[in-house]
Protein backbone atom coordinates (compact mmCIF):
# COMPACT_ATOMS: atom_id res chain seq x y z
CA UNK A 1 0.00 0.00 0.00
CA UNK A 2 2.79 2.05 0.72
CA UNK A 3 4.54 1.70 -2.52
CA UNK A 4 1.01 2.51 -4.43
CA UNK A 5 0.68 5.71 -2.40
CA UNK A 6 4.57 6.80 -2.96
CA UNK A 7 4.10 5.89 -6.68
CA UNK A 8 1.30 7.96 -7.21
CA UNK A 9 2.95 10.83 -5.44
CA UNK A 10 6.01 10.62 -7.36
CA UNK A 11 3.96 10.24 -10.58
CA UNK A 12 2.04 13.37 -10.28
CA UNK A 13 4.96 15.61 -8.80
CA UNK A 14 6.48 14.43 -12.39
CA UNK A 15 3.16 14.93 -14.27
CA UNK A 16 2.90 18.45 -12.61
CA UNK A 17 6.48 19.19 -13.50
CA UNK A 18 6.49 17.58 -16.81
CA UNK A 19 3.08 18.80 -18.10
CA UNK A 20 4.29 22.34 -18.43
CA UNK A 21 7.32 21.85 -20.89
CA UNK A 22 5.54 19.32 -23.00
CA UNK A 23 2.50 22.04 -23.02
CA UNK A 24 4.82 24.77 -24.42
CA UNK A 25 6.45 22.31 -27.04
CA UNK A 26 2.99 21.63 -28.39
CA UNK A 27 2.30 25.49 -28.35
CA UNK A 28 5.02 26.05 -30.29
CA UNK A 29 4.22 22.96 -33.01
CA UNK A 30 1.28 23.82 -33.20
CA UNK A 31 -0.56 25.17 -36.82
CA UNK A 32 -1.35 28.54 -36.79
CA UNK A 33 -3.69 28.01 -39.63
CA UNK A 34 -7.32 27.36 -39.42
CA UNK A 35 -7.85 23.68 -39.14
CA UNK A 36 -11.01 24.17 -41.78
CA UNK A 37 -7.86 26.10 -44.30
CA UNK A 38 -4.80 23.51 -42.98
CA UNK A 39 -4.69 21.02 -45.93
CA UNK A 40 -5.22 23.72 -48.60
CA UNK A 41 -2.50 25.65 -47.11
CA UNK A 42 -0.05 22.21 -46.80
CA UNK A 43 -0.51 21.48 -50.31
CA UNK A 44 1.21 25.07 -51.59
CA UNK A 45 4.36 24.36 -52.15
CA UNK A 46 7.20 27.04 -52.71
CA UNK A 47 7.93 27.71 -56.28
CA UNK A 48 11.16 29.58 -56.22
CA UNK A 49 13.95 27.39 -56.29
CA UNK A 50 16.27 27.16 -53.27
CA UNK A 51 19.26 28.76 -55.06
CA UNK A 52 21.83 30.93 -52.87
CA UNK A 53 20.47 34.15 -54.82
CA UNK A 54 17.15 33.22 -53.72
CA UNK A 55 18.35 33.01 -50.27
CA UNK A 56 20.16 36.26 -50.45
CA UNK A 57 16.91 38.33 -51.85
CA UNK A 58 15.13 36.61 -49.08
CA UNK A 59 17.38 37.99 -46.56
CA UNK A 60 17.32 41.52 -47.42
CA UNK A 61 13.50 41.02 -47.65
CA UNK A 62 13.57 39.96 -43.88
CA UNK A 63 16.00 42.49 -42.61
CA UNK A 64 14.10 45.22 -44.77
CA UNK A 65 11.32 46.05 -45.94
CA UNK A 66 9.88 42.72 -44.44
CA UNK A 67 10.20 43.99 -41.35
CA UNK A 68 11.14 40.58 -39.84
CA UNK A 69 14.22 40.85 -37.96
CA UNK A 70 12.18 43.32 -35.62
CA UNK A 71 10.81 40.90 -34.08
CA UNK A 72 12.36 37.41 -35.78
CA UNK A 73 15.95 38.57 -35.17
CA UNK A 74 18.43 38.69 -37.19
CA UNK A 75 19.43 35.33 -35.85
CA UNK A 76 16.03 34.12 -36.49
CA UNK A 77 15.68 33.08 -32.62
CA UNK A 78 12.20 35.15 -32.37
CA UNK A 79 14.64 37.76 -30.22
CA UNK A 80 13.02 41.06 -29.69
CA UNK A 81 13.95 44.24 -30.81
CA UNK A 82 15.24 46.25 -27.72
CA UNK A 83 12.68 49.02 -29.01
CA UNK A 84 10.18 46.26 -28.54
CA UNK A 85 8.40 45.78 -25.50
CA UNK A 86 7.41 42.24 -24.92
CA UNK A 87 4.85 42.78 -22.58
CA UNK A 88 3.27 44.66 -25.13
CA UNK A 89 2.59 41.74 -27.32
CA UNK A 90 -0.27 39.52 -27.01
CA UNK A 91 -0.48 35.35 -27.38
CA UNK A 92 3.08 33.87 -27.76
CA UNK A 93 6.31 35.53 -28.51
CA UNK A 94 7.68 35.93 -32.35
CA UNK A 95 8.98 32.71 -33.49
CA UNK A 96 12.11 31.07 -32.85
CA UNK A 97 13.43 30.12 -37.05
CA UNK A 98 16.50 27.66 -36.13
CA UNK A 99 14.29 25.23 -33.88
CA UNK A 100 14.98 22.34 -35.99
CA UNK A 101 11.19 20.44 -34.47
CA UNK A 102 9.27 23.49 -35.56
CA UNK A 103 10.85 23.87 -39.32
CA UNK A 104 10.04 19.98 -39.70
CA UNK A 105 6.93 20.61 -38.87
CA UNK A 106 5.74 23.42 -40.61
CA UNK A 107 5.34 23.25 -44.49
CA UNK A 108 6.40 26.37 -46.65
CA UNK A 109 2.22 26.62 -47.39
CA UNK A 110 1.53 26.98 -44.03
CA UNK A 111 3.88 29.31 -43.41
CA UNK A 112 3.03 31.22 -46.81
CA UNK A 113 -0.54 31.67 -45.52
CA UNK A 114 0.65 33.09 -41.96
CA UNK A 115 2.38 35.52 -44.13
CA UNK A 116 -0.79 36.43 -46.45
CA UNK A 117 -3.78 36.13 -43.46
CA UNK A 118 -1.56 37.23 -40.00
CA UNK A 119 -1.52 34.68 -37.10
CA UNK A 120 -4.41 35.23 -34.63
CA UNK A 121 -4.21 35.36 -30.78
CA UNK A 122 -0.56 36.68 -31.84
CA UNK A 123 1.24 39.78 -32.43
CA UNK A 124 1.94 38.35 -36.32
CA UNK A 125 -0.10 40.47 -38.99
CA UNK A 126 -0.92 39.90 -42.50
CA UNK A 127 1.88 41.28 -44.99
CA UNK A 128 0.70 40.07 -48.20
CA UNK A 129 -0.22 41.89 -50.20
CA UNK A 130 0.48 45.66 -48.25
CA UNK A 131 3.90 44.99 -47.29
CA UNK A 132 5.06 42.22 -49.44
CA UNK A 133 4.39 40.78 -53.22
CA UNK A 134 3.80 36.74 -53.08
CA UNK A 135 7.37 36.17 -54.82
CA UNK A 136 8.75 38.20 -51.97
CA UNK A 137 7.45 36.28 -49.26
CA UNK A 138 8.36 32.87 -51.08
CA UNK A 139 11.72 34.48 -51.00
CA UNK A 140 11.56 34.93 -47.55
CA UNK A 141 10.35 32.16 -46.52
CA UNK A 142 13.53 30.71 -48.30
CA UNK A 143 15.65 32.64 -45.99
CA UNK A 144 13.69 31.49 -42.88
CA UNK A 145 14.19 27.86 -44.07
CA UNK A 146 18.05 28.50 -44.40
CA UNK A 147 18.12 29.16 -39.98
CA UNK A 148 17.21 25.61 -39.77
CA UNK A 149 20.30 24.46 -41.32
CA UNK A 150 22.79 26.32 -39.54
């Protein structure tokens, strides 16, 4: 009886401690598409090639007029801006690019569409087509791919 009741208190202190780390990984996998828009939005697919000139337009895109690295970094770690408040931001912080789990699981259509329709609950707007043409944000989203191979 005594070794049920010590189990079950040493499971739960390790649920309770456990439950919050596994909770943010699955916040941070998670789709920030519409699950009724999710396989649409898979089945884009990038159609600039993945050349090093493709890469390099991307990157001025994102540290430009893309407005990216203000919140993305220019590491791509989803570090702030120090003009940026993060208090001020609602739902999760910016994105961190070089996590290897969340660039596996995220397909460039996904990722397209948070660029075109903004990411709600989050401080991510829409910047297709005001700030940026489609080919731009493919190109981007080129460069983004690139901090998951460094």
């Amino acid at each position: 009886m005594k070794q049920s009741l010590l189990f079950a208190v040493v499971f739960s202190l390790g649920a309770v401690w456990t439950f919050p780390v596994w909770s943010a990984d699955q916040e941070i996998l998670r789709s920030r598409v519409p699950a009724d828009q999710v396989d649409a939005a898979r089945a884009m697919s990038n159609p600039l090639p993945a050349t090093s000139s493709t890469v390099e337009n991307g990157k001025k895109i994102y540290e430009g007029k893309g407005f990216c690295r203000a919140c993305h970094g220019a590491d791509g770690k989803g570090l702030l801006g120090s003009d940026i408040d993060p208090g001020s931001l609602k739902g999760p912080l910016p994105r961190d690019f070089t996590d290897r789990d969340w660039q596996a699981a995220r397909t460039d259509g996904e990722l397209f569409w948070i660029l075109k329709n903004g990411s709600k609950g989050t401080a991510m707007a829409s910047f297709i087509p005001l700030v940026l043409t489609e080919e731009e944000a493919w190109q981007v989203l080129r460069y983004v791919r690139s901090f998951g191979q460094r």
